[in-house]
PDB file of N, CA and C in Angstrom:
ATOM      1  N   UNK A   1     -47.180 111.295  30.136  1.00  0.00           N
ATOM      2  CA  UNK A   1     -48.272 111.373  31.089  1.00  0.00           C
ATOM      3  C   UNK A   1     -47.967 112.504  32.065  1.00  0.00           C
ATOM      4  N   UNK A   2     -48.782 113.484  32.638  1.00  0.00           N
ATOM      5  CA  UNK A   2     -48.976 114.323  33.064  1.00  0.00           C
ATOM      6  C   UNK A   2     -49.613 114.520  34.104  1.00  0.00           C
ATOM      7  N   UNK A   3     -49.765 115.906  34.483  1.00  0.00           N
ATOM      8  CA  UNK A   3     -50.900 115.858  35.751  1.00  0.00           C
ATOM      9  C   UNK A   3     -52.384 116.189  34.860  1.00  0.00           C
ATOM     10  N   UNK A   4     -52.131 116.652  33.607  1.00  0.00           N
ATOM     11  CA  UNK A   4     -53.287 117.120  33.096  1.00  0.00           C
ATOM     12  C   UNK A   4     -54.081 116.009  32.811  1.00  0.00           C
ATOM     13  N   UNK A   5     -53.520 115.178  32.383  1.00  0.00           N
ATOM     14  CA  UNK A   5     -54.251 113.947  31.653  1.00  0.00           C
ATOM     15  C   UNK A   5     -54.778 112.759  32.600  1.00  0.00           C
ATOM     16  N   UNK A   6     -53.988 112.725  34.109  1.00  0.00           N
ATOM     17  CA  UNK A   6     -54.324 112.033  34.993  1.00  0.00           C
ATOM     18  C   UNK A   6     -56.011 112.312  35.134  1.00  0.00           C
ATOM     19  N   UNK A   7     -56.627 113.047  35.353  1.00  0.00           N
ATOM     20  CA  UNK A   7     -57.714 113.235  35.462  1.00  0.00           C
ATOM     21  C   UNK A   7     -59.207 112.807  34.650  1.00  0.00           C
ATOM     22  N   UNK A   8     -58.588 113.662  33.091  1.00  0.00           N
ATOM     23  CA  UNK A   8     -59.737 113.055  32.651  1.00  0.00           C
ATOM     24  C   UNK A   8     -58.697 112.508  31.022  1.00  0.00           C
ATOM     25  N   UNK A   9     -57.935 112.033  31.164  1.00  0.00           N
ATOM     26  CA  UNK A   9     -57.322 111.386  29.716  1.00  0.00           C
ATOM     27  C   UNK A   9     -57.124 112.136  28.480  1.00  0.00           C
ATOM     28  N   UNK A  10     -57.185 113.534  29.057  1.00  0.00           N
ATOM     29  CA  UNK A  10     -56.852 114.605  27.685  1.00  0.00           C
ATOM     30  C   UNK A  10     -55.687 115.729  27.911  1.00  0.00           C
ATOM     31  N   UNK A  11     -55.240 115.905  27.285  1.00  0.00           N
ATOM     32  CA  UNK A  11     -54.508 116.725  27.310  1.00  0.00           C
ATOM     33  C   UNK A  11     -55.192 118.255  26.982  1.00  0.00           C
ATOM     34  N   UNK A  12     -54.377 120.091  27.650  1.00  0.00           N
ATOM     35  CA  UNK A  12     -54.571 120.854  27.031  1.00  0.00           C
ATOM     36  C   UNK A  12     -54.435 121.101  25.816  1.00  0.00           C
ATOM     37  N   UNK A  13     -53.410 120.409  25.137  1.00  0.00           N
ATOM     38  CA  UNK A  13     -53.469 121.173  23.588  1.00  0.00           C
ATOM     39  C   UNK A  13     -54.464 120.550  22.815  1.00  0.00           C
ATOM     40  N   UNK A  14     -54.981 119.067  23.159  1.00  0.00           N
ATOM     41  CA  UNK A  14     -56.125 118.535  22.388  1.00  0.00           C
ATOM     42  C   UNK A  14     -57.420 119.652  22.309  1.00  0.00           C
ATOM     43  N   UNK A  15     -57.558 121.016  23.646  1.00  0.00           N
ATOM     44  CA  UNK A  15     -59.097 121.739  23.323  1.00  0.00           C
ATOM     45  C   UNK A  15     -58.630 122.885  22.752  1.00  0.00           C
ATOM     46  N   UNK A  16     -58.839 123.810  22.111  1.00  0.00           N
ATOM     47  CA  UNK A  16     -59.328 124.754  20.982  1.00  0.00           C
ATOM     48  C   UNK A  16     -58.807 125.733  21.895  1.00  0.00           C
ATOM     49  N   UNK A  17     -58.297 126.554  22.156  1.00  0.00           N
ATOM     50  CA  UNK A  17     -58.686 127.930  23.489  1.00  0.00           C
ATOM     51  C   UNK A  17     -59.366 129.442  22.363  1.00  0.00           C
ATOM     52  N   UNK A  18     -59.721 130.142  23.276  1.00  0.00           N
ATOM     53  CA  UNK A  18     -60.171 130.806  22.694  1.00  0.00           C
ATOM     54  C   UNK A  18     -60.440 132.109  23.482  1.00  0.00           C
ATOM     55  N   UNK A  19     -59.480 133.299  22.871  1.00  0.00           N
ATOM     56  CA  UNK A  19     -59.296 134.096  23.470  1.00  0.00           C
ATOM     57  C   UNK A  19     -60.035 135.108  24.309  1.00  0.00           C
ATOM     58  N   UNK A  20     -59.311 135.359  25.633  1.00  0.00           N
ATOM     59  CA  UNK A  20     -60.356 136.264  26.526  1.00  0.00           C
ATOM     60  C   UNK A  20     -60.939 137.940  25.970  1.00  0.00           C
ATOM     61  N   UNK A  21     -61.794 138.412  26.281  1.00  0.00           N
ATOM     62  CA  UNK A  21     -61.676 139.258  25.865  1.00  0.00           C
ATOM     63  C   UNK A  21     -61.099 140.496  26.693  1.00  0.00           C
ATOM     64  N   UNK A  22     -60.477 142.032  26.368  1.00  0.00           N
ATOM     65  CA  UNK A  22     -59.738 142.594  27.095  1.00  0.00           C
ATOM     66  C   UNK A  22     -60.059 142.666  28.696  1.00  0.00           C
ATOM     67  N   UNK A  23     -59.648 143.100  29.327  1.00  0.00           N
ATOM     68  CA  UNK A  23     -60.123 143.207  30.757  1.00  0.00           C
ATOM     69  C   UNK A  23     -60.352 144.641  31.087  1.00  0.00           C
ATOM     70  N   UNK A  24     -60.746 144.414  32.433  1.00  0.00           N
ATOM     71  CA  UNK A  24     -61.187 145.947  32.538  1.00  0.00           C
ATOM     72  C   UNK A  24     -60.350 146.695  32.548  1.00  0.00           C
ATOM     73  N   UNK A  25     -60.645 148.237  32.564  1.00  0.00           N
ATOM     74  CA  UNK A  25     -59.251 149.170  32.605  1.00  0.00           C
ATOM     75  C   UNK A  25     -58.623 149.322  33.714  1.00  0.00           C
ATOM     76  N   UNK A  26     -57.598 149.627  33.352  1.00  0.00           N
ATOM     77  CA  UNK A  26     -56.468 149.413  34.755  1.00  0.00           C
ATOM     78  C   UNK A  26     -56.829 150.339  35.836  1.00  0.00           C
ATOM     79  N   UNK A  27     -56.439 150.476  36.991  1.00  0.00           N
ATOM     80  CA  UNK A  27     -56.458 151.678  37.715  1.00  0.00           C
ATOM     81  C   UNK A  27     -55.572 152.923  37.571  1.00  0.00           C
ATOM     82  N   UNK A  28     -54.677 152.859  36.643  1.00  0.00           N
ATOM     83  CA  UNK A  28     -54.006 154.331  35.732  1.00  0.00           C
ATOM     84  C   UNK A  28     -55.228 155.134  35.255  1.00  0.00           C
ATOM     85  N   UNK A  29     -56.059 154.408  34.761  1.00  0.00           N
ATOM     86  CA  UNK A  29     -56.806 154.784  33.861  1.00  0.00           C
ATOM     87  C   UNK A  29     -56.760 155.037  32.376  1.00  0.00           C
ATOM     88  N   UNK A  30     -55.785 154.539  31.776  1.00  0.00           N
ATOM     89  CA  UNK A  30     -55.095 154.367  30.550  1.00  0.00           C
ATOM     90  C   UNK A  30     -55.638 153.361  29.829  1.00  0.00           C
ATOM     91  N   UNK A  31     -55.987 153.539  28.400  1.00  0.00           N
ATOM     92  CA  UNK A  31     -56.647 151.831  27.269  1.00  0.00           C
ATOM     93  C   UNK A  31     -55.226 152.018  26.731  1.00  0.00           C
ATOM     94  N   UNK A  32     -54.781 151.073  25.903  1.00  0.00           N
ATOM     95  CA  UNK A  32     -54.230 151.091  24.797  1.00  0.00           C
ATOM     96  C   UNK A  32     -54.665 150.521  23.573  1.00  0.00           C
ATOM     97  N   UNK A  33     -53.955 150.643  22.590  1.00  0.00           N
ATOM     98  CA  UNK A  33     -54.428 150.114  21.370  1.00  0.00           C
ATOM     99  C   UNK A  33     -53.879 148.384  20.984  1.00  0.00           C
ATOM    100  N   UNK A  34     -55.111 147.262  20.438  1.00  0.00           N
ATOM    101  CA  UNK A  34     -54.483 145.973  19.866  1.00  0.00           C
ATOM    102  C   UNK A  34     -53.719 146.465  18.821  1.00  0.00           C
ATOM    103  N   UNK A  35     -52.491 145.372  19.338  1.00  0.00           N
ATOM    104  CA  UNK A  35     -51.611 145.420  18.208  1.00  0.00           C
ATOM    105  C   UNK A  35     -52.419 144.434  17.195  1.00  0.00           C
ATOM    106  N   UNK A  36     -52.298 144.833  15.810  1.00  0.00           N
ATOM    107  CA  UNK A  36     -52.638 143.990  14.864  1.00  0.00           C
ATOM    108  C   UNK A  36     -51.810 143.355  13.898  1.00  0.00           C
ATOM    109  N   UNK A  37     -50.390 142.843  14.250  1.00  0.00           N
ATOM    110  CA  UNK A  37     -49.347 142.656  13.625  1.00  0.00           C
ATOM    111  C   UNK A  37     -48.609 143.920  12.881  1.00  0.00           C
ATOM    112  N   UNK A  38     -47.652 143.794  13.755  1.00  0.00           N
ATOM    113  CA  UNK A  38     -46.709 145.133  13.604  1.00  0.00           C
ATOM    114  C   UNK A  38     -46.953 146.376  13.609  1.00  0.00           C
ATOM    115  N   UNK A  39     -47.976 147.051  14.424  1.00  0.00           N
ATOM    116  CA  UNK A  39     -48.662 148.453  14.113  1.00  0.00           C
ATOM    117  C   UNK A  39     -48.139 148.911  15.303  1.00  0.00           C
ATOM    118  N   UNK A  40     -47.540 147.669  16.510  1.00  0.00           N
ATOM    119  CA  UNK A  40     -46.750 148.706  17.823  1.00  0.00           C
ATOM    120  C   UNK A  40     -46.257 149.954  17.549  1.00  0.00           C
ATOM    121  N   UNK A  41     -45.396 150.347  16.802  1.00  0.00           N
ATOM    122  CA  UNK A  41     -44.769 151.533  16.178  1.00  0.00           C
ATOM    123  C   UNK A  41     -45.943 152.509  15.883  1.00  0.00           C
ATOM    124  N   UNK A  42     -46.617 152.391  15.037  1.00  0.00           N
ATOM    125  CA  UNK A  42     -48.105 153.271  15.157  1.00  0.00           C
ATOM    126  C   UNK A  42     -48.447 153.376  16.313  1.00  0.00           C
ATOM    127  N   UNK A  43     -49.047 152.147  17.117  1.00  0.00           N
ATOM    128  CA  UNK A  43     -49.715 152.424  18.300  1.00  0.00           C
ATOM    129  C   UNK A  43     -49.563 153.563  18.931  1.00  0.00           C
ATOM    130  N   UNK A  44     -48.349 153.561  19.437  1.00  0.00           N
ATOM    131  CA  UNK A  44     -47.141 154.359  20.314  1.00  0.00           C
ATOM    132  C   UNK A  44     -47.148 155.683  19.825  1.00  0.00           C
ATOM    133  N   UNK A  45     -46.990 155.775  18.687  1.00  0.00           N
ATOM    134  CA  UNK A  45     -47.050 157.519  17.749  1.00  0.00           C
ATOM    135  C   UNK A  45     -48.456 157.931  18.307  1.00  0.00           C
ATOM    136  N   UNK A  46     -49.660 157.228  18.409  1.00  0.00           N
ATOM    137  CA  UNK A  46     -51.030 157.621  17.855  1.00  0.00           C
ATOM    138  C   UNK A  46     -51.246 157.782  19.704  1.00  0.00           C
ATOM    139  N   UNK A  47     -50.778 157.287  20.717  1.00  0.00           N
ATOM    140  CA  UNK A  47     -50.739 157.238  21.922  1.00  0.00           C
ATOM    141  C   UNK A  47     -49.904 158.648  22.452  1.00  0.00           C
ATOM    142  N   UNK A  48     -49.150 158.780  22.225  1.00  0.00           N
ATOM    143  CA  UNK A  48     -48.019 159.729  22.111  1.00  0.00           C
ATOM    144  C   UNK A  48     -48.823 161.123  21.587  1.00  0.00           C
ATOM    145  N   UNK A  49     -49.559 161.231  20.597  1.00  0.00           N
ATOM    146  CA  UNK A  49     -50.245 162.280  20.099  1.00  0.00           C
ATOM    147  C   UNK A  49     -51.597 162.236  21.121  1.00  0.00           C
ATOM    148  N   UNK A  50     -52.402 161.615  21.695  1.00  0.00           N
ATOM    149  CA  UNK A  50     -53.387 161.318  22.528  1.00  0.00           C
ATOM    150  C   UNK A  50     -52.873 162.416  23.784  1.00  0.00           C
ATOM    151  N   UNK A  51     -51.838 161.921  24.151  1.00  0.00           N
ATOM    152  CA  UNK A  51     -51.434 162.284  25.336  1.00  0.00           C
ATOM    153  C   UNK A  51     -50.311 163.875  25.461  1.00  0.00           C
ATOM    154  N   UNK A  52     -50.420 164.062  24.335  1.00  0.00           N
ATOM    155  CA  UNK A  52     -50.235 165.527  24.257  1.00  0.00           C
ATOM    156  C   UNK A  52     -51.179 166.798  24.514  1.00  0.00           C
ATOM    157  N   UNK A  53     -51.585 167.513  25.279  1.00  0.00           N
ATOM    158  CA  UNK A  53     -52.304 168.332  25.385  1.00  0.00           C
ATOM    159  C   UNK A  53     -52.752 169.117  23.722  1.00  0.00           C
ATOM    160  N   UNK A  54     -51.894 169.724  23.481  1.00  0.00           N
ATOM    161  CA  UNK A  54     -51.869 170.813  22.695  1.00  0.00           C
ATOM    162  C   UNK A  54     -52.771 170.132  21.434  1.00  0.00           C
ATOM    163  N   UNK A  55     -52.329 169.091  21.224  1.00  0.00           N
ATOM    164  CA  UNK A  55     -52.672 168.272  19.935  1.00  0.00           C
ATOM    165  C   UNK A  55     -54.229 167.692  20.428  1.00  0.00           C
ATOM    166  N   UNK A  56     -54.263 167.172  21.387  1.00  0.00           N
ATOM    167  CA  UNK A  56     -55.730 166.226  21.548  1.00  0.00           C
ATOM    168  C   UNK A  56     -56.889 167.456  21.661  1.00  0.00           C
ATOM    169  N   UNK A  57     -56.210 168.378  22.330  1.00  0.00           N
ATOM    170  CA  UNK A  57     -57.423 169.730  22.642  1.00  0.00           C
ATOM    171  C   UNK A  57     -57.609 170.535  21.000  1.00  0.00           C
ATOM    172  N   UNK A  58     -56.795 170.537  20.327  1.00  0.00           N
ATOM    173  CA  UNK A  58     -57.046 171.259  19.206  1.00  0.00           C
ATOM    174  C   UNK A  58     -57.814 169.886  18.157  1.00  0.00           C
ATOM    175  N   UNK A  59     -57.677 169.009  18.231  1.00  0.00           N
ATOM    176  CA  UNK A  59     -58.395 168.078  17.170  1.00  0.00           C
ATOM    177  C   UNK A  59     -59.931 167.569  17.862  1.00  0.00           C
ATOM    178  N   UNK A  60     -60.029 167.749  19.031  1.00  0.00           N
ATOM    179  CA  UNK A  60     -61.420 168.182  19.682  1.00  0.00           C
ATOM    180  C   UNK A  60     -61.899 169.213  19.213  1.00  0.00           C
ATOM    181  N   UNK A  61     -61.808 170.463  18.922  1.00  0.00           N
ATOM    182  CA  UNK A  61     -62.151 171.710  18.363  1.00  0.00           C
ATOM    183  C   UNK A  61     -62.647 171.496  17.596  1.00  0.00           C
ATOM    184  N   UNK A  62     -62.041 170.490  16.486  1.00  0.00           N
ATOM    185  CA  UNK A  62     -62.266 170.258  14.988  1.00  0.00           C
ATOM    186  C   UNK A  62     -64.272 169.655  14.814  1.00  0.00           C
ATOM    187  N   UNK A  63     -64.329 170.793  14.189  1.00  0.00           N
ATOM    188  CA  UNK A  63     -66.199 170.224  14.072  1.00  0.00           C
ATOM    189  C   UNK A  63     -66.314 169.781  12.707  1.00  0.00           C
ATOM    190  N   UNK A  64     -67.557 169.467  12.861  1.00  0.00           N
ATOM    191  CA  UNK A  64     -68.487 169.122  11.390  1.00  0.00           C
ATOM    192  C   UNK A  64     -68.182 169.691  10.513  1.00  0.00           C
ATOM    193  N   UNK A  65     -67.989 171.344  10.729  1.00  0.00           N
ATOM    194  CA  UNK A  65     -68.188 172.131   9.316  1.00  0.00           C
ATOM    195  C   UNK A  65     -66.592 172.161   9.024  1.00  0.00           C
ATOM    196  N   UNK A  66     -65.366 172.330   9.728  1.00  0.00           N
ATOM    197  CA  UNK A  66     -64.263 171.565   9.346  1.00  0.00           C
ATOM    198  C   UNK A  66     -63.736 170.691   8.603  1.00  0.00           C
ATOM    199  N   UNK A  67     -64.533 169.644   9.230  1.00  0.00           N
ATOM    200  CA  UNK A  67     -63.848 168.168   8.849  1.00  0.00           C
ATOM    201  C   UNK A  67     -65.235 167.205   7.577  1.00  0.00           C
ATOM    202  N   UNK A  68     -66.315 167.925   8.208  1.00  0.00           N
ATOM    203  CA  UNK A  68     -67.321 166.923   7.018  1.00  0.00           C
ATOM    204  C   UNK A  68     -67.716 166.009   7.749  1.00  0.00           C
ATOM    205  N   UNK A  69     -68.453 165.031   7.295  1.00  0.00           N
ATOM    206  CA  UNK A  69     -68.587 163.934   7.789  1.00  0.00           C
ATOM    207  C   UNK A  69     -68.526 162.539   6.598  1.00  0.00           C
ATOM    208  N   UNK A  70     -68.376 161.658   7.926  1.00  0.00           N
ATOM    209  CA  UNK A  70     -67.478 160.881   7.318  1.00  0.00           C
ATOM    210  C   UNK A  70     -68.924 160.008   6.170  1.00  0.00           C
ATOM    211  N   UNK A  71     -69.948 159.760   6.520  1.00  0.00           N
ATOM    212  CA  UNK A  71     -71.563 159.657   5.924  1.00  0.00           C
ATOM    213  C   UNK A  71     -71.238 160.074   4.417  1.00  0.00           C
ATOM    214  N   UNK A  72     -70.610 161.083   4.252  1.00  0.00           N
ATOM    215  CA  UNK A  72     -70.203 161.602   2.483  1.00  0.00           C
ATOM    216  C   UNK A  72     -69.225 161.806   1.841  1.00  0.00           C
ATOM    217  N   UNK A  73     -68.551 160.894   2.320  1.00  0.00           N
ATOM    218  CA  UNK A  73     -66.746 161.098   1.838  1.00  0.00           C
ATOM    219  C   UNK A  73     -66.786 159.817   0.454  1.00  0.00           C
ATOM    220  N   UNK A  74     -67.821 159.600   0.462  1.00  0.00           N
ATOM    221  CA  UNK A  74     -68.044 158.652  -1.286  1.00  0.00           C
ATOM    222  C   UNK A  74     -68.932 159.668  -2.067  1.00  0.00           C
ATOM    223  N   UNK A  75     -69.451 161.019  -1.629  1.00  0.00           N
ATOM    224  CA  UNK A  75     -69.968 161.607  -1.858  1.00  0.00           C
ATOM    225  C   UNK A  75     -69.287 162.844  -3.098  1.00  0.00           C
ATOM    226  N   UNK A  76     -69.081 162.958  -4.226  1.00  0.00           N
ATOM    227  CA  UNK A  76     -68.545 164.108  -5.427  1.00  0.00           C
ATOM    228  C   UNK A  76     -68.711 164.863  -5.041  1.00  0.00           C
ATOM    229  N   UNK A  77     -67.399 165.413  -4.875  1.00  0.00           N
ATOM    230  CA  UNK A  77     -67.332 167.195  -4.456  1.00  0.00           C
ATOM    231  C   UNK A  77     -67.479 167.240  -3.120  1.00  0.00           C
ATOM    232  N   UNK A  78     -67.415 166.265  -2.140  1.00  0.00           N
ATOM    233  CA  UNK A  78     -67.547 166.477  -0.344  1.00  0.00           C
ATOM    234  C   UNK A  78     -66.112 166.629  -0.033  1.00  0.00           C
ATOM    235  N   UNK A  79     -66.252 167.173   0.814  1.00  0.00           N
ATOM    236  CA  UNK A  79     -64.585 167.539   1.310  1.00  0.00           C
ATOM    237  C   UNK A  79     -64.334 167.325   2.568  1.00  0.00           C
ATOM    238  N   UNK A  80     -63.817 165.704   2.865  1.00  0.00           N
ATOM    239  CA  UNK A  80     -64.088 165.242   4.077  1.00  0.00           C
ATOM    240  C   UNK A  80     -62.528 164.640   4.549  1.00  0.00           C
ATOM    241  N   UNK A  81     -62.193 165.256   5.640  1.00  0.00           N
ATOM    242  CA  UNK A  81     -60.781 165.277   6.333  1.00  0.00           C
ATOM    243  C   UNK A  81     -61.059 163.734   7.376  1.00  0.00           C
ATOM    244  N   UNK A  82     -61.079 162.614   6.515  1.00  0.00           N
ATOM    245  CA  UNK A  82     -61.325 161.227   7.018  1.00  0.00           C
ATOM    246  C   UNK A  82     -60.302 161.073   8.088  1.00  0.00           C
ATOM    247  N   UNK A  83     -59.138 161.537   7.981  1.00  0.00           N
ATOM    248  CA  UNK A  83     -58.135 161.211   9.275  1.00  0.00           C
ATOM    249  C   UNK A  83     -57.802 161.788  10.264  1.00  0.00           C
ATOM    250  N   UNK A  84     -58.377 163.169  10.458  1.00  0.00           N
ATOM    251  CA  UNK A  84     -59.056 163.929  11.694  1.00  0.00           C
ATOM    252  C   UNK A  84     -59.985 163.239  12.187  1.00  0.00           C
ATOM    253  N   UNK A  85     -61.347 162.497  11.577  1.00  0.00           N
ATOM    254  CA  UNK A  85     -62.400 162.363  11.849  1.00  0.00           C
ATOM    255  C   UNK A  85     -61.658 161.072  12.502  1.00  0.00           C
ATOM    256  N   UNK A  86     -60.770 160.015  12.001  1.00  0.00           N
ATOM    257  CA  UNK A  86     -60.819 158.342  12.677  1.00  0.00           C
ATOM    258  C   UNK A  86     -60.068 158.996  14.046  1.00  0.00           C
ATOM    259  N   UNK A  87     -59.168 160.170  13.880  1.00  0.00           N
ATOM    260  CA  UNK A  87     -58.556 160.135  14.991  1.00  0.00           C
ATOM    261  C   UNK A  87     -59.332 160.750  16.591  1.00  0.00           C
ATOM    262  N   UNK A  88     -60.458 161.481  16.280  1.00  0.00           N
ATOM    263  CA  UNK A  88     -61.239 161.799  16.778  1.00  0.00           C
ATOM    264  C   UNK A  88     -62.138 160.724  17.952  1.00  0.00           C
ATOM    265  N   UNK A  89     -62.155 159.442  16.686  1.00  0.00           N
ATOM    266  CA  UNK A  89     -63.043 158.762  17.238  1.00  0.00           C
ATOM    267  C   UNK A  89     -62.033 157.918  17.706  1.00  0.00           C
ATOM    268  N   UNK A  90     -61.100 157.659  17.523  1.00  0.00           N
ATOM    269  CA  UNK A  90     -60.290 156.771  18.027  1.00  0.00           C
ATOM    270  C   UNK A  90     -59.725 157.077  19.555  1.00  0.00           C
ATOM    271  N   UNK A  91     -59.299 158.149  19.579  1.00  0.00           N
ATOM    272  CA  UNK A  91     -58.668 158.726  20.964  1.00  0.00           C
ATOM    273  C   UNK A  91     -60.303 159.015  22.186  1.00  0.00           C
ATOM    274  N   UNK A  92     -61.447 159.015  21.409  1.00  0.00           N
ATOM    275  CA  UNK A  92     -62.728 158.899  22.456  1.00  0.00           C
ATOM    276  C   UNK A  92     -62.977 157.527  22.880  1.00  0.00           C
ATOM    277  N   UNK A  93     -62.446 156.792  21.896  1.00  0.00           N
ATOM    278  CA  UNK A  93     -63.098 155.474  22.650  1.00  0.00           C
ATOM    279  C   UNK A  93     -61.448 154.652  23.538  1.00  0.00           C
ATOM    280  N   UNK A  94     -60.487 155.554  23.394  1.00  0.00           N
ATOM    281  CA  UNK A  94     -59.209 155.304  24.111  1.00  0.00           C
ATOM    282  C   UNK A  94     -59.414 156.137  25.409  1.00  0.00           C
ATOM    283  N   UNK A  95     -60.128 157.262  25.854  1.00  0.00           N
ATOM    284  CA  UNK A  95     -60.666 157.986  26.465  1.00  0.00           C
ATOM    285  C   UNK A  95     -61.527 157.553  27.375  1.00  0.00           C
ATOM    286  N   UNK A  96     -62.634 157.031  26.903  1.00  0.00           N
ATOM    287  CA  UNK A  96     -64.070 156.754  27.446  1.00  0.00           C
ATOM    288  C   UNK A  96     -64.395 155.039  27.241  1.00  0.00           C
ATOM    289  N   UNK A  97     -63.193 154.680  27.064  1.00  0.00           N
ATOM    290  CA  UNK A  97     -63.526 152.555  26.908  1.00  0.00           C
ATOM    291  C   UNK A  97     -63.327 152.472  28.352  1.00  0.00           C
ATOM    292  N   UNK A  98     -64.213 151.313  28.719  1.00  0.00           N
ATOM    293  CA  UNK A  98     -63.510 150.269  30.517  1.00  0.00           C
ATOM    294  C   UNK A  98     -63.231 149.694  29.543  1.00  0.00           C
ATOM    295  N   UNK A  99     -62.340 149.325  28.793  1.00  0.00           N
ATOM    296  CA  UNK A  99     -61.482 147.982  28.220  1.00  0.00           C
ATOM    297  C   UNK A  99     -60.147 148.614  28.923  1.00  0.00           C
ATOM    298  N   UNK A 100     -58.963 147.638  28.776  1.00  0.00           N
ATOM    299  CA  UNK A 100     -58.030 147.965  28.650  1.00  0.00           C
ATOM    300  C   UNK A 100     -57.348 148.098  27.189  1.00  0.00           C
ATOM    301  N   UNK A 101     -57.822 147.948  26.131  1.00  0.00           N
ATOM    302  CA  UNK A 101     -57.259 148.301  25.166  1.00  0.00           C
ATOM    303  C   UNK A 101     -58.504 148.496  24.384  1.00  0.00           C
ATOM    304  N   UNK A 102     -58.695 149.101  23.068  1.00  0.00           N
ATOM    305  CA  UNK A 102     -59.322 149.148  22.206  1.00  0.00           C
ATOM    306  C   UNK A 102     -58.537 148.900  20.339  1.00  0.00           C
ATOM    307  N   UNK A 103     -60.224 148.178  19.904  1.00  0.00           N
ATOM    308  CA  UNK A 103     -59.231 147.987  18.609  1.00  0.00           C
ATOM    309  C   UNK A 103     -59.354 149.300  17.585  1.00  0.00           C
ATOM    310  N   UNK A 104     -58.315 148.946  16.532  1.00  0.00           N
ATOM    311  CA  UNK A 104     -58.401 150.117  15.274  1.00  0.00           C
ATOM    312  C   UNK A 104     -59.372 149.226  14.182  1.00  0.00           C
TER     313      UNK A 104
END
């Protein structure tokens, strides 16, 4: 018997919880990425490359007629640089989220 159960005769682990969703972004101004079982090690690389000048400003550069789009990469004979393009979109919405983290 508890203090939890004094009240109304249940315990916490008897209800379901169910997770919050991220919170807002910090005042750094920094997201990070959900871990999705064991991808910390990625995370960190793909964060690490974000936060490099040289690298985030040159894969911004990278346009359409570059990289393709991603709309025809099931497409014969398209020539579409799919992992420029996720990283693109990935580091904008690590960029431009109020979450504090974003998923992959």
């Amino acid at each position: 018997f508890n203090e939890d159960t004094a009240q109304n005769g249940a315990t916490a682990s008897n209800f379901c919880t169910i997770p919050s969703p991220p919170g807002h972004r910090l005042d750094c101004g920094l997201a990070g990425i959900d871990n999705q079982g064991a991808t910390c090690y990625l995370n960190s690389l793909l964060q690490t490359l974000l936060l490099t000048p040289e690298f985030r400003e040159k894969l911004f550069t990278l346009t359409e007629q570059h990289l393709g789009r991603l709309e025809s990469k099931d497409c014969p004979g398209s020539k579409v640089r799919v992992i420029p393009l996720q990283l693109q979109r990935l580091f904008s919405q690590l960029l431009l989220s109020d979450q504090q983290s974003v998923s992959t």
